[in-house]
PDB file of N, CA and C in Angstrom:
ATOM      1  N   UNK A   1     266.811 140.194 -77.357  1.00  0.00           N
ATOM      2  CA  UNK A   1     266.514 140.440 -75.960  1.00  0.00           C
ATOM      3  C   UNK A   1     267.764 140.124 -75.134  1.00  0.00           C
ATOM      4  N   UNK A   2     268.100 140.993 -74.300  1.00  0.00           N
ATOM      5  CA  UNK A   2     269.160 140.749 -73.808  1.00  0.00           C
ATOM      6  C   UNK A   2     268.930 140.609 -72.144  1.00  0.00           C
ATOM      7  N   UNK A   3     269.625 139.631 -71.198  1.00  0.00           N
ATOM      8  CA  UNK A   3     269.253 139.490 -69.990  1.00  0.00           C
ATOM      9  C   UNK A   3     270.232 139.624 -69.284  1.00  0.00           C
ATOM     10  N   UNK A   4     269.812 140.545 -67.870  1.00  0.00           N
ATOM     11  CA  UNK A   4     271.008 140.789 -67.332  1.00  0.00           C
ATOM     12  C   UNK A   4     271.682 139.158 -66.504  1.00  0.00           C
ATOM     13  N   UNK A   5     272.494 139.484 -65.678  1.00  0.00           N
ATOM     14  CA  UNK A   5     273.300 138.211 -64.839  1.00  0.00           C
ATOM     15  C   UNK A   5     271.755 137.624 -63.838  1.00  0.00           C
ATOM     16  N   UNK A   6     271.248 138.745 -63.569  1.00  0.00           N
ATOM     17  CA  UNK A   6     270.161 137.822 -62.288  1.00  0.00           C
ATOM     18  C   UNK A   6     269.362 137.044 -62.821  1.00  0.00           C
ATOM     19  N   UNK A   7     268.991 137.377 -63.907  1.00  0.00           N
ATOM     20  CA  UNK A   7     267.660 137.123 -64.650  1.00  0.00           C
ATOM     21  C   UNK A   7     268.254 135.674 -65.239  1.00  0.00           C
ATOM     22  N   UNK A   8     269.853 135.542 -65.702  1.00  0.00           N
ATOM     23  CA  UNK A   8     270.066 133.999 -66.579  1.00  0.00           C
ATOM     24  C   UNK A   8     270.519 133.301 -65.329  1.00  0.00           C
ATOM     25  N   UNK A   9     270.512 133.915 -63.913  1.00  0.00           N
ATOM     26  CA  UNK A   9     271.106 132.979 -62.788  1.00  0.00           C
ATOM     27  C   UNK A   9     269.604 132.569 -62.522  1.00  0.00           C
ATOM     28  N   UNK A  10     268.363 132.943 -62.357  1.00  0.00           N
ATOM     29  CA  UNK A  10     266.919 132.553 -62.224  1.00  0.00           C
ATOM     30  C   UNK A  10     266.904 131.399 -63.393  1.00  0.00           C
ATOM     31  N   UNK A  11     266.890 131.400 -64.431  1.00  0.00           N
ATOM     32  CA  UNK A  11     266.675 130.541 -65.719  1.00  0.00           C
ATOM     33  C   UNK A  11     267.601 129.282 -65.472  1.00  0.00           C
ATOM     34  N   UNK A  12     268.434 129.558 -64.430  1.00  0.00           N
ATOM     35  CA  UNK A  12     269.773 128.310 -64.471  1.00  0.00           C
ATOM     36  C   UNK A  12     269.410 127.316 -63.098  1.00  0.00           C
ATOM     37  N   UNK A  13     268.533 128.395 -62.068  1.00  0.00           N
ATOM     38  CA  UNK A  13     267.909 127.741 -61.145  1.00  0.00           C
ATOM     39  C   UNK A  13     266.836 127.026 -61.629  1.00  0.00           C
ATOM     40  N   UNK A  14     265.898 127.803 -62.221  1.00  0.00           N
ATOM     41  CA  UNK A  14     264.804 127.011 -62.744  1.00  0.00           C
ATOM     42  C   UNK A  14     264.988 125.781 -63.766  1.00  0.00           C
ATOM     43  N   UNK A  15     266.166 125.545 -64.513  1.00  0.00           N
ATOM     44  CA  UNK A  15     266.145 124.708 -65.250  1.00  0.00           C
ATOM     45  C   UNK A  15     266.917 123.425 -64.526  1.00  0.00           C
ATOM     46  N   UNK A  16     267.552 123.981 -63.339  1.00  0.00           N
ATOM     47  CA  UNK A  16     268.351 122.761 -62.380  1.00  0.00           C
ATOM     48  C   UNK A  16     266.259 122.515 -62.077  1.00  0.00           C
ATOM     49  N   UNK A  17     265.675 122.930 -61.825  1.00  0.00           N
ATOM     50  CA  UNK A  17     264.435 122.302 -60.818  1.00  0.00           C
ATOM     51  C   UNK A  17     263.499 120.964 -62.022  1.00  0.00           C
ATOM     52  N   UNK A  18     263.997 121.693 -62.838  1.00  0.00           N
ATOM     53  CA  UNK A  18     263.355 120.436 -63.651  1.00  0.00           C
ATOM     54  C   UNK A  18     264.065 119.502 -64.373  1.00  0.00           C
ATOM     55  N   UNK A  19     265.291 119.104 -63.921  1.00  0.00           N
ATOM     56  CA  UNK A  19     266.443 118.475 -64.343  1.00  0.00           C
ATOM     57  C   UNK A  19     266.171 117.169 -63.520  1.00  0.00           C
ATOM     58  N   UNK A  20     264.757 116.603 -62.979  1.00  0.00           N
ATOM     59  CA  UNK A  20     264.628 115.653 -62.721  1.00  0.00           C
ATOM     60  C   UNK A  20     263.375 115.408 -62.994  1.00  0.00           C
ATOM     61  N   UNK A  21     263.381 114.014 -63.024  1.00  0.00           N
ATOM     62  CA  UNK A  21     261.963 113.013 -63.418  1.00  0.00           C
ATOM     63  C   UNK A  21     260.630 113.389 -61.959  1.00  0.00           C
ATOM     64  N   UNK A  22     261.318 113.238 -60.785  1.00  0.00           N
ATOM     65  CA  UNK A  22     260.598 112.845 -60.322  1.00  0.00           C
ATOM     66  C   UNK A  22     259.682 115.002 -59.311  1.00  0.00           C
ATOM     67  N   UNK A  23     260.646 115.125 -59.982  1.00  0.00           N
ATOM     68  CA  UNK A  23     260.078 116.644 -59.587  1.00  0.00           C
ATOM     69  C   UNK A  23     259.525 117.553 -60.507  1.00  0.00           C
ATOM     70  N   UNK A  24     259.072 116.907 -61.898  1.00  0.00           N
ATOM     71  CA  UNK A  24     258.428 117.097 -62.476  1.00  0.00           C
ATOM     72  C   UNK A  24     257.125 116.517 -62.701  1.00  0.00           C
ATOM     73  N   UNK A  25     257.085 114.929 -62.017  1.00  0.00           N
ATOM     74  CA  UNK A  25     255.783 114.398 -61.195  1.00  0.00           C
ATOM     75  C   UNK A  25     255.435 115.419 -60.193  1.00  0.00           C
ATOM     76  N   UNK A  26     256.072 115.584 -58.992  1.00  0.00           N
ATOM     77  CA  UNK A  26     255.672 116.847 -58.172  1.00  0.00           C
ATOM     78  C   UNK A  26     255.083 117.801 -58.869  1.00  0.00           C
ATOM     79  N   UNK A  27     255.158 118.548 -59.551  1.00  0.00           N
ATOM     80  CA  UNK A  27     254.822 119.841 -60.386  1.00  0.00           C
ATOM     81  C   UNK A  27     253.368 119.446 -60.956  1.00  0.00           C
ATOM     82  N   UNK A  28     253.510 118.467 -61.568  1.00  0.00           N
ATOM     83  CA  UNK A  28     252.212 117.914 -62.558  1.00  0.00           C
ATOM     84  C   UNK A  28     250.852 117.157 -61.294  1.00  0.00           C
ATOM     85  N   UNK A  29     251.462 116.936 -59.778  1.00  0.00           N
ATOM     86  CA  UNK A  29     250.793 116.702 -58.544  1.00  0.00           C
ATOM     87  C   UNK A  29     249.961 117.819 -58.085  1.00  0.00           C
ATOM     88  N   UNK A  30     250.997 119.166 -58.420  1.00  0.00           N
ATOM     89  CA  UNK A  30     250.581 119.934 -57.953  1.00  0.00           C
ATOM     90  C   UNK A  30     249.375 121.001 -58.670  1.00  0.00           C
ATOM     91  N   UNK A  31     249.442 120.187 -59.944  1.00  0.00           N
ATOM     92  CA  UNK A  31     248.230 120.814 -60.796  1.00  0.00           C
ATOM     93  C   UNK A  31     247.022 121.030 -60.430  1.00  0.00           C
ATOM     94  N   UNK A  32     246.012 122.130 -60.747  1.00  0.00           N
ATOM     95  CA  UNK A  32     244.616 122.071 -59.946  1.00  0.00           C
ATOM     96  C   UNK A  32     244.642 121.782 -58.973  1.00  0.00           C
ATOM     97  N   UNK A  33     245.453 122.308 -57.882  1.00  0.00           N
ATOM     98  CA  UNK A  33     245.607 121.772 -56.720  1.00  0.00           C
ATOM     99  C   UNK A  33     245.846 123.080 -55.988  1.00  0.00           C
ATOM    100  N   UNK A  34     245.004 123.400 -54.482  1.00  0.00           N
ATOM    101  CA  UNK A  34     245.151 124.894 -54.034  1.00  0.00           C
ATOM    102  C   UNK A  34     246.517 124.770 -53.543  1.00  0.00           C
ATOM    103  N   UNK A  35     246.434 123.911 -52.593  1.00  0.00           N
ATOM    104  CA  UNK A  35     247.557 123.325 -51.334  1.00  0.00           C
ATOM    105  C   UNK A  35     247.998 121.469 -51.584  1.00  0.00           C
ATOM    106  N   UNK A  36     249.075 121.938 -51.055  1.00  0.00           N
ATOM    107  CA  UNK A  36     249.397 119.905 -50.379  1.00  0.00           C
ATOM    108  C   UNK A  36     250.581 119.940 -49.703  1.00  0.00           C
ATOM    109  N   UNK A  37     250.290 118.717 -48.606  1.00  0.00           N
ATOM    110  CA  UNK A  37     251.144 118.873 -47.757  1.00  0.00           C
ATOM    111  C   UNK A  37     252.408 118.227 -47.783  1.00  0.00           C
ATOM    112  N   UNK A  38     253.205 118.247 -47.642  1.00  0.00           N
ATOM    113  CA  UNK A  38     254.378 117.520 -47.443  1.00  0.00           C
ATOM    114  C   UNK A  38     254.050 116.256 -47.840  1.00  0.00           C
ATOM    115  N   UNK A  39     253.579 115.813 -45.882  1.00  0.00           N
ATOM    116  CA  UNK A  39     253.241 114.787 -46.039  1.00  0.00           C
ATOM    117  C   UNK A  39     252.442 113.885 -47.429  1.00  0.00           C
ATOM    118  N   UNK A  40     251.382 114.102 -47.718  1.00  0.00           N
ATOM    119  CA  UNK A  40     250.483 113.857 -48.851  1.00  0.00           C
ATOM    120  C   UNK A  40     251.460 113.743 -50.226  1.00  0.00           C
ATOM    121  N   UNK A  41     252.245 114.646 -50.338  1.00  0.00           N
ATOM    122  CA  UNK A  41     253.446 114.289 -51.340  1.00  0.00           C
ATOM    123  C   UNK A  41     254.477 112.937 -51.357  1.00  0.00           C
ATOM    124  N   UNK A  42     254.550 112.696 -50.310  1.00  0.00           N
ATOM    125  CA  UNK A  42     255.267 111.647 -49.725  1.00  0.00           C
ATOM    126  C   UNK A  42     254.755 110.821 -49.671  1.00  0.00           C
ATOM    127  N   UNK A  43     253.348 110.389 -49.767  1.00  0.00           N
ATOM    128  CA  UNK A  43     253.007 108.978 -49.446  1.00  0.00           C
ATOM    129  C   UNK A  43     252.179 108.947 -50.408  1.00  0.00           C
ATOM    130  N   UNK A  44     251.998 110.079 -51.658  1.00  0.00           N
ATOM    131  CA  UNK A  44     251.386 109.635 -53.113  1.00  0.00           C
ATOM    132  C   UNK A  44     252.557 109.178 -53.759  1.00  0.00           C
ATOM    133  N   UNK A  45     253.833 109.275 -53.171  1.00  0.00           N
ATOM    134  CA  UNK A  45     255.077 108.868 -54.256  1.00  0.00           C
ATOM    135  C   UNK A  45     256.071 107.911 -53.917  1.00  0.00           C
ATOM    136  N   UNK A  46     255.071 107.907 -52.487  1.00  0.00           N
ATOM    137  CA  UNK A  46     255.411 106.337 -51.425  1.00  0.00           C
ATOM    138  C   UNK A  46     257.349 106.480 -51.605  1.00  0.00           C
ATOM    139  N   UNK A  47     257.518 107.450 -51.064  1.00  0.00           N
ATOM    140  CA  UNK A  47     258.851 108.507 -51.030  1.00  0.00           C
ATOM    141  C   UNK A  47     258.854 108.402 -49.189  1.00  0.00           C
ATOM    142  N   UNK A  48     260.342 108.635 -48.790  1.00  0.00           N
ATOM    143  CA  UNK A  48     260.519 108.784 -47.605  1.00  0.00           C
ATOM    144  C   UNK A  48     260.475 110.587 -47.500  1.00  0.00           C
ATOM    145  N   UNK A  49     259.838 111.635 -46.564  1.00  0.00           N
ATOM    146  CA  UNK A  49     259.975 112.693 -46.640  1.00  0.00           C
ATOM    147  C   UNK A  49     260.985 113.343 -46.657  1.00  0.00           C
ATOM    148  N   UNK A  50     262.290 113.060 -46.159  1.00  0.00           N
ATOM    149  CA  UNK A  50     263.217 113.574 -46.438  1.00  0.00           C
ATOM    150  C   UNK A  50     263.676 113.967 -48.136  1.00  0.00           C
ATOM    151  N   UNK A  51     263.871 113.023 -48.714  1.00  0.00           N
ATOM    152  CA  UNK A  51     263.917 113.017 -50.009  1.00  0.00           C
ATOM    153  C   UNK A  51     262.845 113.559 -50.611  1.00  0.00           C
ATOM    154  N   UNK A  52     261.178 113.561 -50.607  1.00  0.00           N
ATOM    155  CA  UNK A  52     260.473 114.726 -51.073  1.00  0.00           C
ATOM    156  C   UNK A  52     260.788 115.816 -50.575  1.00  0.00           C
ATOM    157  N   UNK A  53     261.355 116.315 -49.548  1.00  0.00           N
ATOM    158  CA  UNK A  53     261.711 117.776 -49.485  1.00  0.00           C
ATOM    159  C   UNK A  53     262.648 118.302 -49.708  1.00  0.00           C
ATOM    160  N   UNK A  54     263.616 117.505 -50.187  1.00  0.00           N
ATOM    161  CA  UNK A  54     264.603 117.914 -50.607  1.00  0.00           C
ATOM    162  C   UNK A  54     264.410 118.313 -52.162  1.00  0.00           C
ATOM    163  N   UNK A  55     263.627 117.361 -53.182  1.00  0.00           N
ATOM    164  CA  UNK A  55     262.848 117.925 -54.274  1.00  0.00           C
ATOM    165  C   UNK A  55     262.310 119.175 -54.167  1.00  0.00           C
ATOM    166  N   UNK A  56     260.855 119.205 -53.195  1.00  0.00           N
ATOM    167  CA  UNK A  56     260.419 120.223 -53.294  1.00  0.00           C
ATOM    168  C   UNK A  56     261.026 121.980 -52.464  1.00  0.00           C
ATOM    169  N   UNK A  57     262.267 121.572 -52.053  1.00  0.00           N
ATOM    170  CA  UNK A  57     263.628 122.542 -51.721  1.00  0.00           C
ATOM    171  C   UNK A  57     263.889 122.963 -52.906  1.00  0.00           C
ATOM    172  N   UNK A  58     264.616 122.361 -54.157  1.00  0.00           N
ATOM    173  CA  UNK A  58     264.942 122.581 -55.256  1.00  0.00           C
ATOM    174  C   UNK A  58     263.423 123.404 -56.824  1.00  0.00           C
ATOM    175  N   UNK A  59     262.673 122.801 -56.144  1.00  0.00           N
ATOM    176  CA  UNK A  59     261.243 123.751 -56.930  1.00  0.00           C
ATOM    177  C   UNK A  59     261.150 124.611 -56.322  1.00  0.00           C
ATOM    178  N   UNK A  60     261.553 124.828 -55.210  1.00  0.00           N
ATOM    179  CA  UNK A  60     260.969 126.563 -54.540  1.00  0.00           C
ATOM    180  C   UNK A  60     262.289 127.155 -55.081  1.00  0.00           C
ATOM    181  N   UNK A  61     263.753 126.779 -54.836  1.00  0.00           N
ATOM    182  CA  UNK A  61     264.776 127.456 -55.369  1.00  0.00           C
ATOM    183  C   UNK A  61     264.386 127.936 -56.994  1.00  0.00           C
ATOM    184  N   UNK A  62     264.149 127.150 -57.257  1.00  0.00           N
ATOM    185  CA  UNK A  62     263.911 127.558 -59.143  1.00  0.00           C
ATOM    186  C   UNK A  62     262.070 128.080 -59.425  1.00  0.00           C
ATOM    187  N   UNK A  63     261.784 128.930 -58.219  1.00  0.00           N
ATOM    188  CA  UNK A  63     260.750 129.455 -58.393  1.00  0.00           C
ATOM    189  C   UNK A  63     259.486 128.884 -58.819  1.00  0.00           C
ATOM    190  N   UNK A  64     259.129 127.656 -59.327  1.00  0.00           N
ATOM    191  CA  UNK A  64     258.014 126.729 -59.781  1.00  0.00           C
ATOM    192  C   UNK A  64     257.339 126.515 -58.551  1.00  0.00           C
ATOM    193  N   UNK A  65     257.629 126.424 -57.296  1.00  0.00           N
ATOM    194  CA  UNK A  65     256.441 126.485 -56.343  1.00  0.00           C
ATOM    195  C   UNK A  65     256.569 127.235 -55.548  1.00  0.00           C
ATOM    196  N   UNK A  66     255.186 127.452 -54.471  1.00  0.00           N
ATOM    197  CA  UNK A  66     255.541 128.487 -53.658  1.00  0.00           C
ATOM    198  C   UNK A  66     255.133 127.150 -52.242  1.00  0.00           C
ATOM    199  N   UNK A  67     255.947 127.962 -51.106  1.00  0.00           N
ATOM    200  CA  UNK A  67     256.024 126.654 -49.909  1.00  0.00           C
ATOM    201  C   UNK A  67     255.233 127.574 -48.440  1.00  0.00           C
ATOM    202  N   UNK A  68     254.068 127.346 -47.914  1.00  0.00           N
ATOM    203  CA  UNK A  68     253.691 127.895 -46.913  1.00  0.00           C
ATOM    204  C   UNK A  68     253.817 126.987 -45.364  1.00  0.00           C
ATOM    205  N   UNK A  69     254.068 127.568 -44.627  1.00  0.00           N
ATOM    206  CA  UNK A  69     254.116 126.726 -43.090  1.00  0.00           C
ATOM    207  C   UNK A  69     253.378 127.105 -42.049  1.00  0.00           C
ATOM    208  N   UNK A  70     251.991 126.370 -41.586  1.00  0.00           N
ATOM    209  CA  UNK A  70     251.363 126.569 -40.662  1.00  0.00           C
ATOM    210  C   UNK A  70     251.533 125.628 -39.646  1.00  0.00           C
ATOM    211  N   UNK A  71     252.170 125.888 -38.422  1.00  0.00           N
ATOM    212  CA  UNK A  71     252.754 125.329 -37.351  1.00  0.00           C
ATOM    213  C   UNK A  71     253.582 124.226 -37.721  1.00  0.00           C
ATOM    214  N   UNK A  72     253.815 122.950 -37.603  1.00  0.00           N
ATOM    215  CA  UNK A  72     255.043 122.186 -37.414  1.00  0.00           C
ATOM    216  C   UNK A  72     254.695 121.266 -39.052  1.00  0.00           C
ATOM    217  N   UNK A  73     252.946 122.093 -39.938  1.00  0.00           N
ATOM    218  CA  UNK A  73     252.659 121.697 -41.625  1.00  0.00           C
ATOM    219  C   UNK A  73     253.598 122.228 -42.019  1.00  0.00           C
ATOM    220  N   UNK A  74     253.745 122.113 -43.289  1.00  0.00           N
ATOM    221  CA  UNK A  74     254.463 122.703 -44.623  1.00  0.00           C
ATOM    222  C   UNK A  74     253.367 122.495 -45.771  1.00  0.00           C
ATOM    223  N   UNK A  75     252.750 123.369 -46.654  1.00  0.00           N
ATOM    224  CA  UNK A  75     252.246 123.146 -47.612  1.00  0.00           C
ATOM    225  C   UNK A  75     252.698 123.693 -48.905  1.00  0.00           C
ATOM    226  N   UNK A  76     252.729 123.496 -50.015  1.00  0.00           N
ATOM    227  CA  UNK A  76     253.356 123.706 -51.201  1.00  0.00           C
ATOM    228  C   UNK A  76     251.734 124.078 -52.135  1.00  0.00           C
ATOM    229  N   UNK A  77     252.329 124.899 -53.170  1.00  0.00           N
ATOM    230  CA  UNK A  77     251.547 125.300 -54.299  1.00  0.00           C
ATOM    231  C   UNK A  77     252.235 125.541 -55.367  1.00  0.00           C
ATOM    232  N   UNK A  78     251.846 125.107 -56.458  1.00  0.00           N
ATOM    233  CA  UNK A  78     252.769 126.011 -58.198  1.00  0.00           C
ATOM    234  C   UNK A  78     252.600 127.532 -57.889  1.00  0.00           C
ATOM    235  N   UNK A  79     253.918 127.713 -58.163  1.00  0.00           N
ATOM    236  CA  UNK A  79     253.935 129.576 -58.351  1.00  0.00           C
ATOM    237  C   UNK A  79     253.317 130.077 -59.962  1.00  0.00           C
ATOM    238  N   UNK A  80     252.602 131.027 -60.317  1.00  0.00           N
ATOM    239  CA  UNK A  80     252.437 131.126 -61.444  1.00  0.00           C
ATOM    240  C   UNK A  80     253.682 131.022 -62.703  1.00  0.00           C
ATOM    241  N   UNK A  81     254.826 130.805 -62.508  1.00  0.00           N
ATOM    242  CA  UNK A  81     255.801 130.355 -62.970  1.00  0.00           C
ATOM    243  C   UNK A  81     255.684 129.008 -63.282  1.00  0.00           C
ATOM    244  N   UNK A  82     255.649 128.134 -62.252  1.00  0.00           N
ATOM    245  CA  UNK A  82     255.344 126.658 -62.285  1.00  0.00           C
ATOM    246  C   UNK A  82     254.219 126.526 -63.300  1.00  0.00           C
ATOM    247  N   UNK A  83     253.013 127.142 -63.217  1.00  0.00           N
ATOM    248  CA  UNK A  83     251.845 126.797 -63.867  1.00  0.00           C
ATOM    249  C   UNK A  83     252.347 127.330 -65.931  1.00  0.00           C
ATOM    250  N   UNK A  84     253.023 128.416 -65.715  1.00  0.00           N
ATOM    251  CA  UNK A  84     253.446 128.413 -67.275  1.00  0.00           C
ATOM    252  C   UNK A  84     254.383 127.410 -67.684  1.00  0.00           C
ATOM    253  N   UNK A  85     255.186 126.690 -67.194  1.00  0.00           N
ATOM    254  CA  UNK A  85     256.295 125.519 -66.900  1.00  0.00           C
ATOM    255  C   UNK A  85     255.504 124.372 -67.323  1.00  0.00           C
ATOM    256  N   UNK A  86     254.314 124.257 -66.908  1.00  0.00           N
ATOM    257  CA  UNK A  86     253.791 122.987 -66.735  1.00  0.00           C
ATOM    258  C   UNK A  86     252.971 123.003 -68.702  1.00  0.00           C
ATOM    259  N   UNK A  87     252.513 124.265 -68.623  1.00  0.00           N
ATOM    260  CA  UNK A  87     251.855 124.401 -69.903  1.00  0.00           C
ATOM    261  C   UNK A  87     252.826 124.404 -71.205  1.00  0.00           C
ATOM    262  N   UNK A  88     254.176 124.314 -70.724  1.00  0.00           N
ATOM    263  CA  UNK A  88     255.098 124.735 -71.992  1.00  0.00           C
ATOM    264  C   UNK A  88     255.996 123.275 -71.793  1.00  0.00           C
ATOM    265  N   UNK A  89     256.090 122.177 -70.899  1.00  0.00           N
ATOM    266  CA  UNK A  89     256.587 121.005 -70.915  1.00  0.00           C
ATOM    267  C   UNK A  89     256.113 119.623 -72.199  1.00  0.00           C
ATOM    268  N   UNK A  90     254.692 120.020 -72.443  1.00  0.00           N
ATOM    269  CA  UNK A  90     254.679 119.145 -73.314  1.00  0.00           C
ATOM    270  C   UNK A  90     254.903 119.539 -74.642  1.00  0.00           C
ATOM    271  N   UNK A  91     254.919 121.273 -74.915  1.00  0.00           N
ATOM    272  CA  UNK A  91     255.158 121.561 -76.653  1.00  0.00           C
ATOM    273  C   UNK A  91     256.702 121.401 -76.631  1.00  0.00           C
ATOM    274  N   UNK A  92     257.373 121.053 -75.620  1.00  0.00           N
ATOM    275  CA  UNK A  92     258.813 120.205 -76.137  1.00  0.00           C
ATOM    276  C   UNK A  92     259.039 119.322 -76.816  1.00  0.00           C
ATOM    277  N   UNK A  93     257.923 118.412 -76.505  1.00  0.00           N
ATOM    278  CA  UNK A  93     258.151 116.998 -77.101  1.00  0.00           C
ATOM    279  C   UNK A  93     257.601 116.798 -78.950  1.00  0.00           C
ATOM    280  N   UNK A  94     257.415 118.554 -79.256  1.00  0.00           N
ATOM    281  CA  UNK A  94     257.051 118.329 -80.761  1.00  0.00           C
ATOM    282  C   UNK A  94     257.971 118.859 -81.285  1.00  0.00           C
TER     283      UNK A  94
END
């Protein structure tokens, strides 16, 4: 299978998004989960918001979530990307 340049620059984003611990808690937060807000991210990870959004900046770049904004909210969801991500993180560890 051969991939063009966009397709291994997507795979290079997505693999910077999970190149951390704590945004892969995010991801696994966001499981069974329709919506969540910023906020609610931030004070389940007892995180200052700046620094959760700067995480969840880097999951929308690498396609694993999707980010909606209703007035001065922000809410986040796994993109169906994220949700295959999440299902293929633990057959690593065999």
């Amino acid at each position: 299978m051969k991939l063009s340049g966009k397709e291994i620059f997507q795979i290079e984003k997505t693999a910077k998004a999970l190149a951390n611990h704590q945004r892969i808690k995010i991801l696994y937060l966001l499981e069974n989960k329709e919506e969540v807000s910023l906020g609610e991210i931030a004070d389940s990870f007892k995180k200052d918001y700046k620094t959760i959004a700067e995480h969840l900046r880097r999951l929308v770049l690498g396609g694993l979530v999707h980010k909606r904004r209703a007035g001065v909210m922000v809410y986040f969801r796994l993109s169906p990307l994220g949700e295959k991500i999440l299902k293929l993180l633990p057959q690593m560890l065999s």
